[in-house]
Protein backbone atom coordinates (compact mmCIF):
# COMPACT_ATOMS: atom_id res chain seq x y z
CA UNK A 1 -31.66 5.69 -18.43
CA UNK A 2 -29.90 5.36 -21.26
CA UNK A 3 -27.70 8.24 -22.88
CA UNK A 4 -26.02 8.44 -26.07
CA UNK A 5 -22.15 8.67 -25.25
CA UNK A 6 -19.91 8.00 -28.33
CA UNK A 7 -16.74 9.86 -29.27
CA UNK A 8 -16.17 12.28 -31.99
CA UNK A 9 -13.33 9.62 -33.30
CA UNK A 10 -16.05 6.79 -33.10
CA UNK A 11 -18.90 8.77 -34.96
CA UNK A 12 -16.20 9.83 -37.42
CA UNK A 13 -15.34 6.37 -38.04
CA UNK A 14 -18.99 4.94 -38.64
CA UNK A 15 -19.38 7.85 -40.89
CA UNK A 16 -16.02 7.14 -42.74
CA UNK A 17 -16.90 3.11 -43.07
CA UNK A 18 -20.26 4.24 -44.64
CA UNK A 19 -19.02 6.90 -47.16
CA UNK A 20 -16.89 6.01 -50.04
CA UNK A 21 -14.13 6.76 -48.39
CA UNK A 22 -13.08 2.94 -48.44
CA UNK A 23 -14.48 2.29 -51.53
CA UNK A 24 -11.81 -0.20 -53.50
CA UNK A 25 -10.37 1.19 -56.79
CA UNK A 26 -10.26 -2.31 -57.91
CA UNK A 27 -14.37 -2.58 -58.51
CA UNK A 28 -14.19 -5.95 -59.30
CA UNK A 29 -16.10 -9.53 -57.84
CA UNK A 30 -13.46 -10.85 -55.34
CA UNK A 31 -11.93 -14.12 -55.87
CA UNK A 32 -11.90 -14.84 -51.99
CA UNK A 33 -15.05 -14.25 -49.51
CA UNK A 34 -14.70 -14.75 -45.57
CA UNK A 35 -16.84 -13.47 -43.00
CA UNK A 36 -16.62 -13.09 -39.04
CA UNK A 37 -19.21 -14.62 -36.85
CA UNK A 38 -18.66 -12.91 -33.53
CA UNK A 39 -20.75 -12.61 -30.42
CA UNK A 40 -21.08 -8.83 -29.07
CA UNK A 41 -18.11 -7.38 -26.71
CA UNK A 42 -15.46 -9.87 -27.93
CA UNK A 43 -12.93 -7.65 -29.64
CA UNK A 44 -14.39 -7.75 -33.19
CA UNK A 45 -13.63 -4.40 -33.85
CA UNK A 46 -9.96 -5.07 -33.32
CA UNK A 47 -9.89 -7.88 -35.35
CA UNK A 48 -11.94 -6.61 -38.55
CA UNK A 49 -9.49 -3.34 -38.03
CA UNK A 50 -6.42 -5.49 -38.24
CA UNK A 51 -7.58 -7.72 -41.00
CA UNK A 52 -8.22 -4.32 -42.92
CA UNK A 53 -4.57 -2.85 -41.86
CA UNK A 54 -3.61 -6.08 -43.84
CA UNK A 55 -5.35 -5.65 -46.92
CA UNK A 56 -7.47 -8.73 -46.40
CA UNK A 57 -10.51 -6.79 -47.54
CA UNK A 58 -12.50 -4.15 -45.74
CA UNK A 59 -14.33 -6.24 -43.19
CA UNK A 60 -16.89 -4.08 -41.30
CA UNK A 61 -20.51 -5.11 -40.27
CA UNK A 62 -22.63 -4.45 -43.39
CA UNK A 63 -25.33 -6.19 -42.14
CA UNK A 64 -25.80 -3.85 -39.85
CA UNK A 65 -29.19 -2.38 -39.71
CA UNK A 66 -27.96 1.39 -39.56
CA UNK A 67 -24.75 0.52 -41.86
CA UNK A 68 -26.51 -1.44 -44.05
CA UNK A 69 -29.18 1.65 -44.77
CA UNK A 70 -26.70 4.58 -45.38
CA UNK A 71 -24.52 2.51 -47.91
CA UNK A 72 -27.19 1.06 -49.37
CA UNK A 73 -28.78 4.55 -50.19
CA UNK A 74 -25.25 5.25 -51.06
CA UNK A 75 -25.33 2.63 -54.00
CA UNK A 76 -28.69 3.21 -55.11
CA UNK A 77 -30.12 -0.53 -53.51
CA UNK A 78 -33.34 0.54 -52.20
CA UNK A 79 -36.62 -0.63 -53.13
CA UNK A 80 -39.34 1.88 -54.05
CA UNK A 81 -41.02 1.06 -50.39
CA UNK A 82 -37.36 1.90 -48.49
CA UNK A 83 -36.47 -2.17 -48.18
CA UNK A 84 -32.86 -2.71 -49.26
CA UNK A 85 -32.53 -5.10 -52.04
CA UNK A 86 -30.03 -7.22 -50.12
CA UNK A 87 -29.26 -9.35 -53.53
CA UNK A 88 -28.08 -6.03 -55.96
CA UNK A 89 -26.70 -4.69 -52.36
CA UNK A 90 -24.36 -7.72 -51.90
CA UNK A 91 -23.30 -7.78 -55.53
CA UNK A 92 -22.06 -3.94 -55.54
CA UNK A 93 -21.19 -4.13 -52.23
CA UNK A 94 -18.47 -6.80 -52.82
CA UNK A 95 -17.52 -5.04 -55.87
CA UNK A 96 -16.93 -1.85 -54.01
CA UNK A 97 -15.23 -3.22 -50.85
CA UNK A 98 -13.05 -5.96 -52.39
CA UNK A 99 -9.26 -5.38 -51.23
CA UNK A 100 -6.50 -7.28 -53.04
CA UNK A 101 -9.57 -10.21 -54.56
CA UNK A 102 -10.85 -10.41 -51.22
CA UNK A 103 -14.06 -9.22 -49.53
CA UNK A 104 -14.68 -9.74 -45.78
CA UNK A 105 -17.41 -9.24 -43.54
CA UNK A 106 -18.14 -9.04 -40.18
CA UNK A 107 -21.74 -10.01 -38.96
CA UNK A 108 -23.48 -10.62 -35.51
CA UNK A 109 -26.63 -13.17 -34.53
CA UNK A 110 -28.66 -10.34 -33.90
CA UNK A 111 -27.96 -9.13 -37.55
CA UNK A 112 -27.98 -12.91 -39.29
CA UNK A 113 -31.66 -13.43 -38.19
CA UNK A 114 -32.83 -9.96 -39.05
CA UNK A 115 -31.31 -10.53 -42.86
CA UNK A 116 -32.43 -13.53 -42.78
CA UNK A 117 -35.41 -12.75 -41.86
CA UNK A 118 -35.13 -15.78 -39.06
CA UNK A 119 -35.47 -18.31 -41.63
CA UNK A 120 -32.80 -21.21 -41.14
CA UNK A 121 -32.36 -21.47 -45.00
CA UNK A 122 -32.05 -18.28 -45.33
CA UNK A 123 -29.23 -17.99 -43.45
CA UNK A 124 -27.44 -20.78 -44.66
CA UNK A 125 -27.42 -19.50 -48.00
CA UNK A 126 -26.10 -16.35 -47.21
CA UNK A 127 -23.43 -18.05 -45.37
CA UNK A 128 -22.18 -20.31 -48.20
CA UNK A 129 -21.39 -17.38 -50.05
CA UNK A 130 -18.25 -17.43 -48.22
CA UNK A 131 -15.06 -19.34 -48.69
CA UNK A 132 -13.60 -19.43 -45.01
CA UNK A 133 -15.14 -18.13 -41.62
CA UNK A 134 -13.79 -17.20 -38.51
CA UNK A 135 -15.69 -17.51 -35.42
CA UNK A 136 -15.09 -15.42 -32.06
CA UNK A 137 -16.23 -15.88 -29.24
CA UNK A 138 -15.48 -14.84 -25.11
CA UNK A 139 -14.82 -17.25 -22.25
CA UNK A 140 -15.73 -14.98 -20.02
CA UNK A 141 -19.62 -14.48 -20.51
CA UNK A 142 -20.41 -12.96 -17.57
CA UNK A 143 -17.58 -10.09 -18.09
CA UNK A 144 -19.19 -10.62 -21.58
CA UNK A 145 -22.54 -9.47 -20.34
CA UNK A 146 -21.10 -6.60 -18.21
CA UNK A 147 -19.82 -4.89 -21.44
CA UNK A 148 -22.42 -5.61 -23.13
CA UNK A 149 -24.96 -3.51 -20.90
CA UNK A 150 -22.58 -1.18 -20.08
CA UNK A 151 -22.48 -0.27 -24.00
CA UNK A 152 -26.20 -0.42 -24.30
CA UNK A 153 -26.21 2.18 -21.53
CA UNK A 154 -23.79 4.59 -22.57
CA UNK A 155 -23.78 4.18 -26.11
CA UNK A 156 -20.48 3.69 -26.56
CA UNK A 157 -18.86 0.58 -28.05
CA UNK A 158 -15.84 1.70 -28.75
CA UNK A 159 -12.97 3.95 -27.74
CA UNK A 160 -10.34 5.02 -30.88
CA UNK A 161 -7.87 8.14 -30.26
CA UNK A 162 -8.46 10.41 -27.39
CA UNK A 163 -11.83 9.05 -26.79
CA UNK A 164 -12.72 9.14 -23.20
CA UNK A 165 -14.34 6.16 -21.77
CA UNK A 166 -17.84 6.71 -20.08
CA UNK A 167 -18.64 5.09 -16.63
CA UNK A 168 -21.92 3.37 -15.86
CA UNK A 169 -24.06 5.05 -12.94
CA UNK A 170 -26.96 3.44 -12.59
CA UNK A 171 -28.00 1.56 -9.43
CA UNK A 172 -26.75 -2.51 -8.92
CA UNK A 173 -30.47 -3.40 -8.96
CA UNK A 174 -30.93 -2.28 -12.59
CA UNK A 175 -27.43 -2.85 -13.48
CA UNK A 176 -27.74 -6.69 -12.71
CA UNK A 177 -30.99 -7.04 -14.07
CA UNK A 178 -29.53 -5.84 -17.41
CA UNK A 179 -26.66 -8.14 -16.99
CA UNK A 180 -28.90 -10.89 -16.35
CA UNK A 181 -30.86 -10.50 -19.62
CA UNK A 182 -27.88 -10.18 -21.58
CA UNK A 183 -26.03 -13.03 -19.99
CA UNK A 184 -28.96 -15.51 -21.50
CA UNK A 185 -29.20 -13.79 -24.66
CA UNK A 186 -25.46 -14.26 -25.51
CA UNK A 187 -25.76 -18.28 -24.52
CA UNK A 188 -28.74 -18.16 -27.18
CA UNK A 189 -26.91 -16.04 -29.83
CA UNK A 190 -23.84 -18.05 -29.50
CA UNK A 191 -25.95 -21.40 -29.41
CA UNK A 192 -27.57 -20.12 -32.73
CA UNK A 193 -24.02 -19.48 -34.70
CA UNK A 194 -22.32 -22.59 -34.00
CA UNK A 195 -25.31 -25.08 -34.87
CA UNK A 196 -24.78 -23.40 -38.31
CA UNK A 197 -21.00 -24.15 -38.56
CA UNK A 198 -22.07 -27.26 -40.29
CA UNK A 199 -22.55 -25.27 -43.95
CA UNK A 200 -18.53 -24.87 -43.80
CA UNK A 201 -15.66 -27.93 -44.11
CA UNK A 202 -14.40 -27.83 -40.54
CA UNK A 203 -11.09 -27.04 -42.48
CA UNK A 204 -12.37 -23.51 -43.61
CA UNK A 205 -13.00 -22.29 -39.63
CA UNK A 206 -10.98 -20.79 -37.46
CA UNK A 207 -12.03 -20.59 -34.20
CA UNK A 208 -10.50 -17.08 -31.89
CA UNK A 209 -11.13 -16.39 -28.08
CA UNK A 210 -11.41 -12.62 -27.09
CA UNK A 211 -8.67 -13.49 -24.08
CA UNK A 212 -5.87 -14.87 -26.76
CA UNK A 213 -6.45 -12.20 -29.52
CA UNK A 214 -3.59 -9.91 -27.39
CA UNK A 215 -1.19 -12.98 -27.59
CA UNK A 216 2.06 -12.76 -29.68
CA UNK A 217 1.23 -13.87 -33.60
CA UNK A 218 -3.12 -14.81 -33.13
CA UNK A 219 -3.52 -11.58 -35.80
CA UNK A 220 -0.33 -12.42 -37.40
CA UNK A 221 -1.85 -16.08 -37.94
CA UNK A 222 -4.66 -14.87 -38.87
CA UNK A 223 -4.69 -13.00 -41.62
CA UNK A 224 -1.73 -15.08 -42.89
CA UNK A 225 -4.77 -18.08 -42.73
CA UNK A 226 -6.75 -15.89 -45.07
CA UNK A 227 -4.34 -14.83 -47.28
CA UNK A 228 -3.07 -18.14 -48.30
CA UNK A 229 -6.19 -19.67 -48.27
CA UNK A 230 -6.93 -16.76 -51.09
CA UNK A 231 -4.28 -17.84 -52.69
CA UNK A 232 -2.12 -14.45 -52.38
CA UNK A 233 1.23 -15.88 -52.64
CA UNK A 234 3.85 -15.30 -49.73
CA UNK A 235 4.29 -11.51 -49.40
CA UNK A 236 1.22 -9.88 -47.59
CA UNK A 237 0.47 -6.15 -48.94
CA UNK A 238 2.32 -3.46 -46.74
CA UNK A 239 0.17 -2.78 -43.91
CA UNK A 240 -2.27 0.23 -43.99
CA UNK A 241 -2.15 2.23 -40.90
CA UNK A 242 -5.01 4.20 -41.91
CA UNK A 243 -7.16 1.72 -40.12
CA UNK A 244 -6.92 2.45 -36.97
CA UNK A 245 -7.20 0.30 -34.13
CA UNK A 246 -9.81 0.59 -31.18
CA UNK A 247 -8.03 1.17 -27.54
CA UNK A 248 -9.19 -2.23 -25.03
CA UNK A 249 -10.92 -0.17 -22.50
CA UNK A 250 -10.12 -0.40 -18.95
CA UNK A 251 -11.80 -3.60 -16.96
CA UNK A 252 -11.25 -2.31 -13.55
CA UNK A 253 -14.75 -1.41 -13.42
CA UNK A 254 -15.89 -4.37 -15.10
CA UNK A 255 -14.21 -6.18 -12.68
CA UNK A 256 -15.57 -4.99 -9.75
CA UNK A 257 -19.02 -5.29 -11.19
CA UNK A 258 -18.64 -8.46 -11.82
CA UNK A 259 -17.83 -9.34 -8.21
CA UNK A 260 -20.81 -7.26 -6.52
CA UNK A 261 -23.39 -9.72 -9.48
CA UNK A 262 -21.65 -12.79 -8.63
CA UNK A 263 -22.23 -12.02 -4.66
CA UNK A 264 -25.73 -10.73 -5.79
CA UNK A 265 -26.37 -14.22 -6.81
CA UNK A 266 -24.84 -15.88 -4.35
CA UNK A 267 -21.80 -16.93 -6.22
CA UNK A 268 -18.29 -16.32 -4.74
C-alpha cells in the first residue's frame, strides 16, 4: 500500500543534514539551547529551516531514529552492541551544530518517548537542558491527520525545489481508516507535550499555530525571541540562504478529503 515517494531534493537534504556538511566551525558548548516541540504536519520544517537561515543554530530533528543513527556513527557515539550513547552524542553533537553560541533542536512525541525510553523523568531531564522552547501545534487536526497519512503513504514529507508532489490513490475506506487512527494519535501526542510544559518558566515558551506561521513578522518574531533571549545583541547574523525552505504543498486535495471523512462520519 504504501510506496516510497520522496524527491531527489528531499533525500539530498536528509543526506546533507546528516553529513558534516553543517558541521559549525565554531566547535564549541553553546551558551544558548532551545528546542521545538512540534506535532507532525504542522510546518516544522519551515520553521527549523528559517531559524537556521538566521543563524539561530542548526535546528533539525536529531532525535530522530534514522538521523540520530547516521550522525551518531558519524561521531563515533555508538556502543559496542549498536545503541547510541545519547549522553557523549548530545555533548559532541552540540559542539558540532552550535551556530553563533546557540544550538537548537527540533523533536517530535513520537521521538521524546523513544529517547526517553517512555520514562516521564527521563524526559524531563532531557528537556531542562534547554533554555527556551517553542511549541507548535495545528488547529486544524483533522486536515492535520489528512497529511499526516497522506505522508505515511507516499513517503513524502516534504517538497523543496522542483519536487513534484505525489497524490494519494488508495480507496476512501482505507484512506479514512488511516485518518481515523492518526486523528487520535495526534490528540494523545499533543496531550503528552503540553503536560510537560511545566519543566519551563511560562516566560521561556512560545507558543506558534501552523495557520499564523505565513503571517507578516511570526518568523521575524521569532527568531528575534531567541536571539535576544541568547543574549546576541541587536544585529541578527546576515541570513544564510543556503537553507532552503520547503514549498507548502497544495491543500486542494486535502481539502476535498477532508469533506468526503467529515460526510463519512456524518459531520457536515
Amino acid at each position: 500500500m504504501e510506496s516510497p515517494g520522496r524527491g531527489k531534493n528531499e533525500l539530498l537534504r536528509i543526506d546533507e543534514m546528516c553529513s558534516e556538511r553543517w558541521d559549525s566551525p565554531e566547535n564549541q558548548a553553546p551558551r544558548f539551547r532551545y528546542i521545538v516541540l512540534s506535532g507532525e504536519r504542522t510546518r516544522s520544517g519551515l520553521l527549523c529551516d528559517y531559524l537556521g537561515q538566521r543563524g539561530t543554530g542548526i535546528p533539525i530533528e536529531y532525535f530522530h531514529l534514522q538521523y540520530m543513527e547516521r550522525i551518531a556513527k558519524r561521531l563515533g557515539c555508538l556502543l559496542p552492541d549498536g545503541r547510541i550513547d545519547v549522553p557523549r552524542y548530545m555533548e559532541l553533537l552540540e559542539s558540532k551544530r552550535t551556530r553563533n553560541g546557540i544550538f537548537g533542536t527540533k523533536v517530535q512525541p513520537t521521538q521524546l518517548l523513544n529517547v526517553s525510553n517512555e520514562d516521564r523523568t527521563k524526559a524531563t531531564a532531557i528537556l531542562r537542558r534547554f533554555d527556551r522552547a517553542i511549541l507548535l501545534r495545528r488547529r486544524d487536526k483533522v486536515l492535520q491527520a489528512i497529511s499526516l497519512a497522506r505522508a505515511h503513504l507516499t513517503d513524502q514529507w516534504h517538497i523543496y525545489g522542483d519536487d513534484a508532489a505525489k497524490s494519494v490513490s488508495v480507496d476512501d475506506e482505507v484512506l479514512f481508516g488511516m485518518i481515523g487512527v492518526r486523528l487520535s494519535r495526534l490528540r494523545e501526542d499533543e496531550h503528552y507535550v503540553t503536560s510537560l510544559l511545566s519543566v519551563f518558566d511560562p516566560s521561556s515558551v512560545r507558543a506558534l499555530w501552523y495557520e499564523d506561521l505565513s503571517s507578516s513578522g511570526v518568523l521575524e518574531a521569532t527568531v528575534q525571541w531567541l536571539w535576544d533571549a541568547a543574549g546576541g545583541g541587536a544585529t541578527l547574523p546576515e541570513l544564510d540562504r543556503a537553507h532552503t525552505l520547503p514549498t507548502k504543498m497544495d491543500e486542494s486535495e486535502a481539502h476535498n478529503i477532508k469533506a468526503r471523512f467529515l460526510s463519512a462520519v456524518g459531520i457536515n
